[in-house]
C-alpha atoms as a PDB file:
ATOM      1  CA  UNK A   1       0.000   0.000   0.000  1.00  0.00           C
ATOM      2  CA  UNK A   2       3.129   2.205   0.806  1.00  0.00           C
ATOM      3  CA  UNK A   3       4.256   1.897  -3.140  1.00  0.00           C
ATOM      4  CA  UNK A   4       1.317   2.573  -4.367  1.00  0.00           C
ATOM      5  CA  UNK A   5       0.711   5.960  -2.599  1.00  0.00           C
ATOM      6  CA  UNK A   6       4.091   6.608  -3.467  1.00  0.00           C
ATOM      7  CA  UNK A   7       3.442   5.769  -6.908  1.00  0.00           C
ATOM      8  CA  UNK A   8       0.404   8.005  -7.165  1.00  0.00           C
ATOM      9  CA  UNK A   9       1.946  10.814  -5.495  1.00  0.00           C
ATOM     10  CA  UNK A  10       4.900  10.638  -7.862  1.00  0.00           C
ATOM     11  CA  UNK A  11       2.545  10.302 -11.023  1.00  0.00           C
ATOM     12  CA  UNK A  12       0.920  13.824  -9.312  1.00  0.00           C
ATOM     13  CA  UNK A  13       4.227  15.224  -9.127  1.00  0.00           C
ATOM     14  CA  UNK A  14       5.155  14.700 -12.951  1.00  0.00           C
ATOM     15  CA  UNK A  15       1.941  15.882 -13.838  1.00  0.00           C
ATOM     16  CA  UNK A  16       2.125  19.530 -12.467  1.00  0.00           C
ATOM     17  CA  UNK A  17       5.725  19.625 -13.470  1.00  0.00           C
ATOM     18  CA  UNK A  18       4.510  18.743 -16.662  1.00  0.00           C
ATOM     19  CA  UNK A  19       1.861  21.513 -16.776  1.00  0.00           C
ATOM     20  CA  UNK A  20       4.317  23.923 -14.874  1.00  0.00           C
ATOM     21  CA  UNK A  21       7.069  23.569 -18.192  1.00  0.00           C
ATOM     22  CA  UNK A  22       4.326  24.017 -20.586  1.00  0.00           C
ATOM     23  CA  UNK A  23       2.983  27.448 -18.922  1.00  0.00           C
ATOM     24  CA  UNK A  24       7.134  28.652 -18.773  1.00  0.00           C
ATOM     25  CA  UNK A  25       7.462  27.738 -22.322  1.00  0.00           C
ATOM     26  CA  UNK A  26       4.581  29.677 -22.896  1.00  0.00           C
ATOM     27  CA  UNK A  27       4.723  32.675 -21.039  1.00  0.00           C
ATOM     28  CA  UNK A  28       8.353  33.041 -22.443  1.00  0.00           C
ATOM     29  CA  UNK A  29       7.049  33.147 -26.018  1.00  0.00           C
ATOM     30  CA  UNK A  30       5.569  36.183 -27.452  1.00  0.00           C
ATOM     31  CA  UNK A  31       2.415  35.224 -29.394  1.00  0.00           C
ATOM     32  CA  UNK A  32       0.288  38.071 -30.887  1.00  0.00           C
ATOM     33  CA  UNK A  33      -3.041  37.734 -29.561  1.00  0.00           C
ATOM     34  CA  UNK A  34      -6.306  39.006 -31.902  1.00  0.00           C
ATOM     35  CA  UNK A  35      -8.840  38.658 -28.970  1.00  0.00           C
ATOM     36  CA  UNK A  36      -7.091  40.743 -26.769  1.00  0.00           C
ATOM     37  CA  UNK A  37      -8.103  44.537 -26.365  1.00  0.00           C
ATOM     38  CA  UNK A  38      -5.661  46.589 -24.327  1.00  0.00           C
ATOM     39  CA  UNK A  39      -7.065  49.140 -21.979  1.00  0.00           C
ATOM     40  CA  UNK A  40      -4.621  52.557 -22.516  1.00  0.00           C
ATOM     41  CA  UNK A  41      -6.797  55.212 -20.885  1.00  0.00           C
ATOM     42  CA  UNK A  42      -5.898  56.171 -16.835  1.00  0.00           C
ATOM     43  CA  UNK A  43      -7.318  53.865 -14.140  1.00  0.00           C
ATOM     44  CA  UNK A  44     -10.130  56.904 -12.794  1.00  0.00           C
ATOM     45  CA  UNK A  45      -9.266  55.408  -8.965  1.00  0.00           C
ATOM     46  CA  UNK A  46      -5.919  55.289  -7.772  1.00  0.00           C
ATOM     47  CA  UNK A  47      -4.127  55.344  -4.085  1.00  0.00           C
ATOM     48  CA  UNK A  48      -0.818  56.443  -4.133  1.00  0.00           C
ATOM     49  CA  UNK A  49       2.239  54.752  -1.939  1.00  0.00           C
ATOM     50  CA  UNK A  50       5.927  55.159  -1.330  1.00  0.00           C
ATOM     51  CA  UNK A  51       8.292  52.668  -1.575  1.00  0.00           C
ATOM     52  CA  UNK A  52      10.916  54.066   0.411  1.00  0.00           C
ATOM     53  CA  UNK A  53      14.344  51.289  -0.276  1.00  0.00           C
ATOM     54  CA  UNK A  54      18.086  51.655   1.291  1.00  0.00           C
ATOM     55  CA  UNK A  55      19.006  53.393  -2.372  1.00  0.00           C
ATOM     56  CA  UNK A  56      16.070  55.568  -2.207  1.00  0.00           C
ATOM     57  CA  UNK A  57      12.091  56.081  -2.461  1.00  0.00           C
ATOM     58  CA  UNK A  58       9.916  55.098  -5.109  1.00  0.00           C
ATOM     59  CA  UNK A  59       6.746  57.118  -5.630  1.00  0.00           C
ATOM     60  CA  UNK A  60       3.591  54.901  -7.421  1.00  0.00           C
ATOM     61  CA  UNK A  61      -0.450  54.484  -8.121  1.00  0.00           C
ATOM     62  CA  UNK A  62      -2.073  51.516  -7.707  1.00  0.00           C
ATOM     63  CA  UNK A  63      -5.058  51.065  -9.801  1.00  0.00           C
ATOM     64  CA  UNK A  64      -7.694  49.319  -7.666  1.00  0.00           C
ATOM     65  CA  UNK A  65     -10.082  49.832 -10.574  1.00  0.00           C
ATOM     66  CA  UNK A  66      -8.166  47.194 -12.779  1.00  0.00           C
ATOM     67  CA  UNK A  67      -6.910  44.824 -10.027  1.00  0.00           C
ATOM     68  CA  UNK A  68      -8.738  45.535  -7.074  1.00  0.00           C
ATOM     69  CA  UNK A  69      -8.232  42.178  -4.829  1.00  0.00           C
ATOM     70  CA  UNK A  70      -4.509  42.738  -5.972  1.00  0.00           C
ATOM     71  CA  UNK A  71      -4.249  46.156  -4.749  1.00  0.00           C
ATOM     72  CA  UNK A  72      -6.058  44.787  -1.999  1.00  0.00           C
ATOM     73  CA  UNK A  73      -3.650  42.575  -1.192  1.00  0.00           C
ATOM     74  CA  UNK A  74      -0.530  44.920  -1.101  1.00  0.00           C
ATOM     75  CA  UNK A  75      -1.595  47.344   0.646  1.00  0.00           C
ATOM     76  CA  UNK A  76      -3.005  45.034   3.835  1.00  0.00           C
ATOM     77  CA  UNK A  77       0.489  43.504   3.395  1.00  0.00           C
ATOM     78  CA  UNK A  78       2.122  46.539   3.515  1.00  0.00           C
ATOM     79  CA  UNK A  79      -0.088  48.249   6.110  1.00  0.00           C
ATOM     80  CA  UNK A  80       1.460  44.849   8.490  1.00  0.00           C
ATOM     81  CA  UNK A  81       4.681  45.569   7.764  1.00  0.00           C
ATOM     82  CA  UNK A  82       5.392  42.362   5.731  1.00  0.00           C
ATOM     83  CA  UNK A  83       7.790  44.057   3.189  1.00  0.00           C
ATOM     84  CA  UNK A  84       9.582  45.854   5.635  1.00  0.00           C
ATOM     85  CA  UNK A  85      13.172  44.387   5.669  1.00  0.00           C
ATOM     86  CA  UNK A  86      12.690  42.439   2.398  1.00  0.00           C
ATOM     87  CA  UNK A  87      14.812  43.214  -0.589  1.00  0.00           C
ATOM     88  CA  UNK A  88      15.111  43.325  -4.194  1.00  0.00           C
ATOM     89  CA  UNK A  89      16.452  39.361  -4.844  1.00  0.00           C
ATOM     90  CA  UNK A  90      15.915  39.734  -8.695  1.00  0.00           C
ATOM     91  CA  UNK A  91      17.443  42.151 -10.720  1.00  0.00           C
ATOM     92  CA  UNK A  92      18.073  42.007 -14.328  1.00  0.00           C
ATOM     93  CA  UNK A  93      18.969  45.031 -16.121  1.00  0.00           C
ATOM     94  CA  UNK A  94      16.723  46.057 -19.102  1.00  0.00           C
ATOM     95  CA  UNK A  95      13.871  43.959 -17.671  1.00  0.00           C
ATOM     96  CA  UNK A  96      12.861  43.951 -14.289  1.00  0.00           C
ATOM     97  CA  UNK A  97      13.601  44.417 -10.452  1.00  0.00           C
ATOM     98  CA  UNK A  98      11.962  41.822  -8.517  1.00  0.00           C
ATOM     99  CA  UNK A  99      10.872  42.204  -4.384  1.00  0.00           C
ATOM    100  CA  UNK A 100       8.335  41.066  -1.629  1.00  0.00           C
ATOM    101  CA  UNK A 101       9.455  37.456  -0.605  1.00  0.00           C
ATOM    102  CA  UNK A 102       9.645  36.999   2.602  1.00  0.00           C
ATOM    103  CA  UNK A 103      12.492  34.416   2.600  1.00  0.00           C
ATOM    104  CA  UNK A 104      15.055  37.122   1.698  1.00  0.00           C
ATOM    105  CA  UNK A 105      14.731  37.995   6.108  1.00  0.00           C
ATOM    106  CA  UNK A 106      16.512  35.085   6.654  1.00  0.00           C
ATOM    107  CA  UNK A 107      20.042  34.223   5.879  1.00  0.00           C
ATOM    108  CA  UNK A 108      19.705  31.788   3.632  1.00  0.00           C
ATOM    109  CA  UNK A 109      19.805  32.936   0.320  1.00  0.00           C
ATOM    110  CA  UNK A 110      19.003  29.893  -1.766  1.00  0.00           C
ATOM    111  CA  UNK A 111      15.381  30.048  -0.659  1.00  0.00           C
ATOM    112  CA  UNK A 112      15.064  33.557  -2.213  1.00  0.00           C
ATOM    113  CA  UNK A 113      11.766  34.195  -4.473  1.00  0.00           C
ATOM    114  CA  UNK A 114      10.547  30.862  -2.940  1.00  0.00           C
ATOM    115  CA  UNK A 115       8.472  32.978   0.260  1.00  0.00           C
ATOM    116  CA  UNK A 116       4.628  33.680  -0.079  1.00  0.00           C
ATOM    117  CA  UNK A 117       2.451  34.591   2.645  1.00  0.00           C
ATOM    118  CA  UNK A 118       0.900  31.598   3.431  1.00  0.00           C
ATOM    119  CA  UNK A 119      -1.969  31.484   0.586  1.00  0.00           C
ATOM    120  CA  UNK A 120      -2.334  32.630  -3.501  1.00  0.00           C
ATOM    121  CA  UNK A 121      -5.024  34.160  -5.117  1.00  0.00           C
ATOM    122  CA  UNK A 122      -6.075  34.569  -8.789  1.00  0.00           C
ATOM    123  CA  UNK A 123      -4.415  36.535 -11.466  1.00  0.00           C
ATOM    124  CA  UNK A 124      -6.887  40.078 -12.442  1.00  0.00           C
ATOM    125  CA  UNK A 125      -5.350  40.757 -15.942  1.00  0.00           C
ATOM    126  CA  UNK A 126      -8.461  40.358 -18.084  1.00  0.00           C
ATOM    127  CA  UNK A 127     -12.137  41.420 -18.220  1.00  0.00           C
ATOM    128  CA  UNK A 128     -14.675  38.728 -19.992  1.00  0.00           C
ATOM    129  CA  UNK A 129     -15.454  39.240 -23.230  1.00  0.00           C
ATOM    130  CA  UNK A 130     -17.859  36.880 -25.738  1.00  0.00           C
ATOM    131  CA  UNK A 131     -18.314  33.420 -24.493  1.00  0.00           C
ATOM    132  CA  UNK A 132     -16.437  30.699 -26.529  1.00  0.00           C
ATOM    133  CA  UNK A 133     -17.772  27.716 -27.482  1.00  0.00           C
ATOM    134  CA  UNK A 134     -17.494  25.338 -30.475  1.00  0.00           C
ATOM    135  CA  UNK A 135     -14.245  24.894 -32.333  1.00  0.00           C
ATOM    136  CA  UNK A 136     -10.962  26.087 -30.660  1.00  0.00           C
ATOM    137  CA  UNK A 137      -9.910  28.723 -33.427  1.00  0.00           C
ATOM    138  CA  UNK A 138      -6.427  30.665 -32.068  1.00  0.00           C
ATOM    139  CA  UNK A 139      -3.879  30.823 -29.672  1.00  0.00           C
ATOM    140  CA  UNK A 140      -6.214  33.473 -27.580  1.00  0.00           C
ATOM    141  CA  UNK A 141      -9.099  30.388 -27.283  1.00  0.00           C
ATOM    142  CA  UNK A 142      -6.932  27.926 -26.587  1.00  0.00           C
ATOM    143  CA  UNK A 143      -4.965  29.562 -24.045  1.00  0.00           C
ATOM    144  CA  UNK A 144      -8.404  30.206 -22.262  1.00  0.00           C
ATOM    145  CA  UNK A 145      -9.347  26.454 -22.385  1.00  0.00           C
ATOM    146  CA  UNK A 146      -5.700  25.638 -21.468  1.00  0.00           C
ATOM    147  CA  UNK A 147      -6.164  28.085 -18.432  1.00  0.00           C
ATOM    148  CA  UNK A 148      -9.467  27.725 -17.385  1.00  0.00           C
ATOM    149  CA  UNK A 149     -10.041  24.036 -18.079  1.00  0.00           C
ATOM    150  CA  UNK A 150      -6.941  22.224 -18.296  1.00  0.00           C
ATOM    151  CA  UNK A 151      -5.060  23.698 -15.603  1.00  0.00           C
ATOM    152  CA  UNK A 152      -7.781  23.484 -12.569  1.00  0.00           C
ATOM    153  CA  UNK A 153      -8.492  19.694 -13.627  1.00  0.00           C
ATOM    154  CA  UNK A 154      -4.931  18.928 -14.095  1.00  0.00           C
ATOM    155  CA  UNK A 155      -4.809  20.845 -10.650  1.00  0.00           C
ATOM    156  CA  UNK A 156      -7.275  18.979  -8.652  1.00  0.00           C
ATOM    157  CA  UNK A 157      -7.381  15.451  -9.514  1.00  0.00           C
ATOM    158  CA  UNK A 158      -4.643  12.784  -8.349  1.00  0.00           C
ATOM    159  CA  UNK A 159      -5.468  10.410 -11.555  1.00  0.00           C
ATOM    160  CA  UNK A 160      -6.536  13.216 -14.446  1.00  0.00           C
ATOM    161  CA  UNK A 161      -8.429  12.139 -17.533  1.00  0.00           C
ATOM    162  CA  UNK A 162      -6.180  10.076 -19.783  1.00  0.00           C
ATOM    163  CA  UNK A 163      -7.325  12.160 -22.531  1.00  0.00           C
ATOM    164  CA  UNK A 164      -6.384  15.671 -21.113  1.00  0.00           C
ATOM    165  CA  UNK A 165      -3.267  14.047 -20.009  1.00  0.00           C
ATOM    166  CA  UNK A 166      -2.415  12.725 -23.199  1.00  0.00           C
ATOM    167  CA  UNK A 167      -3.091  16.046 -24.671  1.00  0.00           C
ATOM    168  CA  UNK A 168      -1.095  17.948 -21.722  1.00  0.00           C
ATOM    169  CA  UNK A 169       2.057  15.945 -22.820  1.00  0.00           C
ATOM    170  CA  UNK A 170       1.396  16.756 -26.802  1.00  0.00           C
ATOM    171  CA  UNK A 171       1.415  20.218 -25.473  1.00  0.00           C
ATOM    172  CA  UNK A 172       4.660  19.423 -24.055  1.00  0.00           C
ATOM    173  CA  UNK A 173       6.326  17.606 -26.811  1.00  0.00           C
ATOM    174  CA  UNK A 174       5.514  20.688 -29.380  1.00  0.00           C
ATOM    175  CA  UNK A 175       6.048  23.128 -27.104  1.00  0.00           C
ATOM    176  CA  UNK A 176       2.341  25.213 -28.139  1.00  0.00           C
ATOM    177  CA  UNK A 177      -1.183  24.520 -27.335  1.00  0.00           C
ATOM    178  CA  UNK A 178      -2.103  23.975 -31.151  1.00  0.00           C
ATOM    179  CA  UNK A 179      -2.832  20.536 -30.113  1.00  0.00           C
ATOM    180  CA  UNK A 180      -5.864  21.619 -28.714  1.00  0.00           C
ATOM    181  CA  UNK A 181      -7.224  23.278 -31.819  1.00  0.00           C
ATOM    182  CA  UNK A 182      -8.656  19.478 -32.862  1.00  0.00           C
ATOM    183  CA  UNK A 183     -10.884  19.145 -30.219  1.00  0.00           C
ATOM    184  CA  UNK A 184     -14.048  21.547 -29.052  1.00  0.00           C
ATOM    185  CA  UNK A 185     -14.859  22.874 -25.921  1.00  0.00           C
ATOM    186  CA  UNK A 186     -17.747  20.909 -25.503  1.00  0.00           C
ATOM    187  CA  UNK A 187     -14.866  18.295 -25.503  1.00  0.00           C
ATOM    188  CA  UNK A 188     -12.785  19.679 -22.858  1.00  0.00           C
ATOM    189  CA  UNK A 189     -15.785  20.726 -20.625  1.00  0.00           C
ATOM    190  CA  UNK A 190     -17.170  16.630 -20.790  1.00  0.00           C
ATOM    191  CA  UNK A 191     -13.398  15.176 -20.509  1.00  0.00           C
ATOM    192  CA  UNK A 192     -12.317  17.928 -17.674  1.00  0.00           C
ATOM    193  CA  UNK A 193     -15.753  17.923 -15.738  1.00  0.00           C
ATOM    194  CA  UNK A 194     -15.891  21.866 -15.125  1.00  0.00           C
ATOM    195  CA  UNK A 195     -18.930  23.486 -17.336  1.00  0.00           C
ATOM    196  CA  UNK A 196     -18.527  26.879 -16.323  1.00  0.00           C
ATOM    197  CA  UNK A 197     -18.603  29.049 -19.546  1.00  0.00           C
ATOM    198  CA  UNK A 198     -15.276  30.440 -20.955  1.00  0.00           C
ATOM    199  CA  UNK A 199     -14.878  34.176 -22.444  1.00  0.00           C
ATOM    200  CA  UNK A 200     -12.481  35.824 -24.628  1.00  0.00           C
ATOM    201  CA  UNK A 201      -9.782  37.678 -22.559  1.00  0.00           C
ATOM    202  CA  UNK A 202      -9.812  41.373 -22.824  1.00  0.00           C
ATOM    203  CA  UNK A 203      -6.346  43.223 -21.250  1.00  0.00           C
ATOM    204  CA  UNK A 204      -6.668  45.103 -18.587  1.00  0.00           C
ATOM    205  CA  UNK A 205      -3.038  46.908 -18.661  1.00  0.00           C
ATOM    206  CA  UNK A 206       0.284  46.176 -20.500  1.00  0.00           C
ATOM    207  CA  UNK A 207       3.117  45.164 -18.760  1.00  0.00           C
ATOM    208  CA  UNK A 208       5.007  48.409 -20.041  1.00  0.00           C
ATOM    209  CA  UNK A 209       7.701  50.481 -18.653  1.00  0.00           C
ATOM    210  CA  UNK A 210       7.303  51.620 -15.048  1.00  0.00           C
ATOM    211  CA  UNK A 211       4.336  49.247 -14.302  1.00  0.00           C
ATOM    212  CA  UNK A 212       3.954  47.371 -10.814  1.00  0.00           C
ATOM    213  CA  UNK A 213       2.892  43.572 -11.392  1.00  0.00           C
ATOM    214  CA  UNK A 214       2.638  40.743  -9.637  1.00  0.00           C
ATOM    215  CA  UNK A 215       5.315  37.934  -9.815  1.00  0.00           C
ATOM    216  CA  UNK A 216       4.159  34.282 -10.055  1.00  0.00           C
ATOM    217  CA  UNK A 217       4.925  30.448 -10.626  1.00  0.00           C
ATOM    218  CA  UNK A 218       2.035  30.268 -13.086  1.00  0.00           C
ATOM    219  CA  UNK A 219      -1.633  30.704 -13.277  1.00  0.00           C
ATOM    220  CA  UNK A 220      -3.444  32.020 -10.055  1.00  0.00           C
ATOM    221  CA  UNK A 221      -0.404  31.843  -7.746  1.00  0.00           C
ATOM    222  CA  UNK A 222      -0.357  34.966  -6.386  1.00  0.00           C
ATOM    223  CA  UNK A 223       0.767  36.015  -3.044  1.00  0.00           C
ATOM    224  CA  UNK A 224       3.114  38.989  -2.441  1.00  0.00           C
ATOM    225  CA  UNK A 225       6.024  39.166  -4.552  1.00  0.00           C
ATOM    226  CA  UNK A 226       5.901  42.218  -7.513  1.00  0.00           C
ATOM    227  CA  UNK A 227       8.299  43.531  -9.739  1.00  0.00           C
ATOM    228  CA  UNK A 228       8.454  46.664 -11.564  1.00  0.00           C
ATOM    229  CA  UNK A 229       9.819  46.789 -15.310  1.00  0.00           C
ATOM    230  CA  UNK A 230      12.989  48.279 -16.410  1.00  0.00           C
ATOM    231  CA  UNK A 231      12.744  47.795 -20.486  1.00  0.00           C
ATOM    232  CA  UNK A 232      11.926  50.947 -21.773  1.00  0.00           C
ATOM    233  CA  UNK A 233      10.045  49.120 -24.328  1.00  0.00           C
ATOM    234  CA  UNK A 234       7.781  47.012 -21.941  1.00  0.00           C
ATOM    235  CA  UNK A 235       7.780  43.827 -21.702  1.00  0.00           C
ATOM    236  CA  UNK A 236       4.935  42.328 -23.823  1.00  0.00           C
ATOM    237  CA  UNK A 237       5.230  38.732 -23.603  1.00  0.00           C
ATOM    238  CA  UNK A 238       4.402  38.538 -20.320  1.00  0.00           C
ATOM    239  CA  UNK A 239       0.904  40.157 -20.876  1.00  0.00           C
ATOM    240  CA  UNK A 240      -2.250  38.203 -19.655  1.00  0.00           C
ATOM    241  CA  UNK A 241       0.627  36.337 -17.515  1.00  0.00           C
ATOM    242  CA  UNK A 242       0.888  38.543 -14.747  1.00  0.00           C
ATOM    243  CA  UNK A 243      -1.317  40.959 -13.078  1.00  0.00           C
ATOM    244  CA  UNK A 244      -0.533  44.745 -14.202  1.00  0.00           C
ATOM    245  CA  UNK A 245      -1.885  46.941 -10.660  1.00  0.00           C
ATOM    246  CA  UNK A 246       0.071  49.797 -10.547  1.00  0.00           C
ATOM    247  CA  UNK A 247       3.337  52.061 -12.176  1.00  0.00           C
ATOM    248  CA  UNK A 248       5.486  54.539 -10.708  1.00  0.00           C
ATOM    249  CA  UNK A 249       5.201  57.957 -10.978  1.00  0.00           C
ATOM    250  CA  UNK A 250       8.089  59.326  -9.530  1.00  0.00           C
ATOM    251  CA  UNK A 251      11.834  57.563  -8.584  1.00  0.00           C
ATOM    252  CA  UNK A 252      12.457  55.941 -11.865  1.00  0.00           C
ATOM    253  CA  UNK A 253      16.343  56.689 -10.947  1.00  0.00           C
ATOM    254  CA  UNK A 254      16.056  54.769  -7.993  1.00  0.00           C
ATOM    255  CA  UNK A 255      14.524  51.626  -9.794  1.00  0.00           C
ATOM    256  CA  UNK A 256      17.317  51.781 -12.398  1.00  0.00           C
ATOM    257  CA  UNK A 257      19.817  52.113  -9.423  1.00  0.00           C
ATOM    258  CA  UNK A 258      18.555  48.871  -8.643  1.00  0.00           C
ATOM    259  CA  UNK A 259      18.391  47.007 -11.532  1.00  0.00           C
ATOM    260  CA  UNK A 260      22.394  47.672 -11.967  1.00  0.00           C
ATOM    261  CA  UNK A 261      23.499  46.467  -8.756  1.00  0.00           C
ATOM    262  CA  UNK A 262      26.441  43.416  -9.162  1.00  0.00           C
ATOM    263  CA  UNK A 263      24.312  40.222  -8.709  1.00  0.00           C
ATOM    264  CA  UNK A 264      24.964  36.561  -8.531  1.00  0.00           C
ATOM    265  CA  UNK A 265      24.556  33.913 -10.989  1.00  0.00           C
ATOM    266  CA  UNK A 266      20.565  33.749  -9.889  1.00  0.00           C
ATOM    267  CA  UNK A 267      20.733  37.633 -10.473  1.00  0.00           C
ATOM    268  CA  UNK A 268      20.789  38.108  -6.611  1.00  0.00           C
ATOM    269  CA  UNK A 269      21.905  41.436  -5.481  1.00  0.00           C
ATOM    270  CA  UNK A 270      25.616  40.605  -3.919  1.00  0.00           C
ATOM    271  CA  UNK A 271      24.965  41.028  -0.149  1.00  0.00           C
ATOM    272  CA  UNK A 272      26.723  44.041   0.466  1.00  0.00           C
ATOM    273  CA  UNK A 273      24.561  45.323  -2.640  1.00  0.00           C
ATOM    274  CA  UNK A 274      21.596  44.523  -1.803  1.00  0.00           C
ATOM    275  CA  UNK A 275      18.201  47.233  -2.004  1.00  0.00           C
ATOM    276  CA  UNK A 276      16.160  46.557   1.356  1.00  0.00           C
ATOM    277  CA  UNK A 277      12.920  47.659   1.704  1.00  0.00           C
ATOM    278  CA  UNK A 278      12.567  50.066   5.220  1.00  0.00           C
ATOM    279  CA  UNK A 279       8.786  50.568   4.464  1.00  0.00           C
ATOM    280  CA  UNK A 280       5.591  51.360   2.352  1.00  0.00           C
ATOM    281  CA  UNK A 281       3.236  54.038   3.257  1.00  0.00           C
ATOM    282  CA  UNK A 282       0.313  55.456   1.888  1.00  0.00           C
ATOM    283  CA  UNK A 283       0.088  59.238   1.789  1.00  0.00           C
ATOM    284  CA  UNK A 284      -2.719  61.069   1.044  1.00  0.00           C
END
């Protein structure tokens, strides 16, 4: 009886790691997307906050109006004092400065970008759109099924549908959902089990220059890490993959300060480098 739990646990294992590669391989890959509609106009609601780091303070607005259980989320964090005494473990120049794990208050600095606060809650980078049914067309509809569908199921059940498995590793092996295109959702709704309806995605935000997002380990996992991005030319790809609820407005310098400090082979900050954060506040 021992083997075979171990069996079935390891099966488990190999499945989300299989699912887990996929959505890197995706995420990685940018794939123009004709359902998606980008919202470009302000956020109307917005609280500002201060950063305030060891190399300096940086000045944003959170927009509760696109990602309100996100901006929720930081600023209860931040109103405990969670962040205070992180630091920026992540830095890559011309991409992104990466913060808020709660690991990096320890001394161990292999379990960096590993912390969360003890729960995740779902990504807020899209607003429905039509419902999709019928024949899997694009990338756009097949990344919902993938997302919606595939991912819970393959999520929540120890022995998945041989089927959906199957297809999960086709996914794998071609690196792209396009093996989905032969089936219909009607197919992945009966083989998966969950009927809830599926929409088109419609952006929210870009994940342009300046913008606070949420970092992640995939669909739905978030928790309190964020980065902000450094490429003045946004970074695209990683739209619809993490949650855009915020951007600075002022301290820029300091980010870029940040970004260029000497860093490890994991792009750690070097110890005697490193950007804490001394706290967040919210002024009016």
């Amino acid at each position: 009886m021992k083997n075979k739990n171990l069996t079935l646990v390891l099966i488990l294992i190999a499945v989300m790691l299989t699912v887990v590669t996929i959505w890197s391989q995706i995420r990685t890959a940018p794939t123009p997307n004709p359902q998606e509609e980008i919202v470009t106009e302000k956020p109307m609601n917005t609280t500002k906050t201060e950063i305030v780091t060891t190399y300096g303070t940086i000045e944003l607005e959170l927009w509760q109006d696109l990602a309100p259980k996100t901006v929720a989320n930081f600023i209860k964090l931040s109103s405990e004092n969670y962040y205070n005494g992180t630091y920026f473990h992540r830095v890559i120049p011309d991409f992104m400065i990466q913060g808020g794990c709660p690991n990096t208050k320890d001394a161990d600095r292999s379990n960096d970008g590993r912390g969360d606060p003890g729960y995740k809650f779902e990504d807020e980078c899209y607003n429905n759109g039509a419902e999709i049914t019928g024949v899997i067309k694009d990338q756009a509809a097949a990344e919902v099924v993938w997302n919606k569908l595939i991912v819970p199921h393959m999520q929540n059940n120890r022995t998945p549908n041989a089927e959906i498995d199957a297809l999960v590793k086709e996914c794998q092996s071609s690196r792209a959902l396009t093996p989905l295109m032969k089936h219909t959702v009607d197919y992945f709704h009966e083989k998966t089990g969950i009927t809830d309806k599926i929409y088109a995605q419609i952006l929210k935000a870009s994940v342009a220059y300046g913008t606070l997002c949420m970092a992640n380990s995939g669909p739905n996992t978030n928790g309190s890490q964020f980065f902000i991005v450094t490429k003045k030319e946004g970074a695209s790809w990683l739209d619809g993959k993490h949650t855009v609820f915020g951007k600075v407005t002022k301290g820029m310098d300091v980010v870029h300060k940040i970004e260029s400090l000497p860093r490890d082979k994991n792009d750690n900050p070097n110890p005697e480098n490193q950007a804490f954060i001394t706290g967040i506040s919210f002024p009016k």
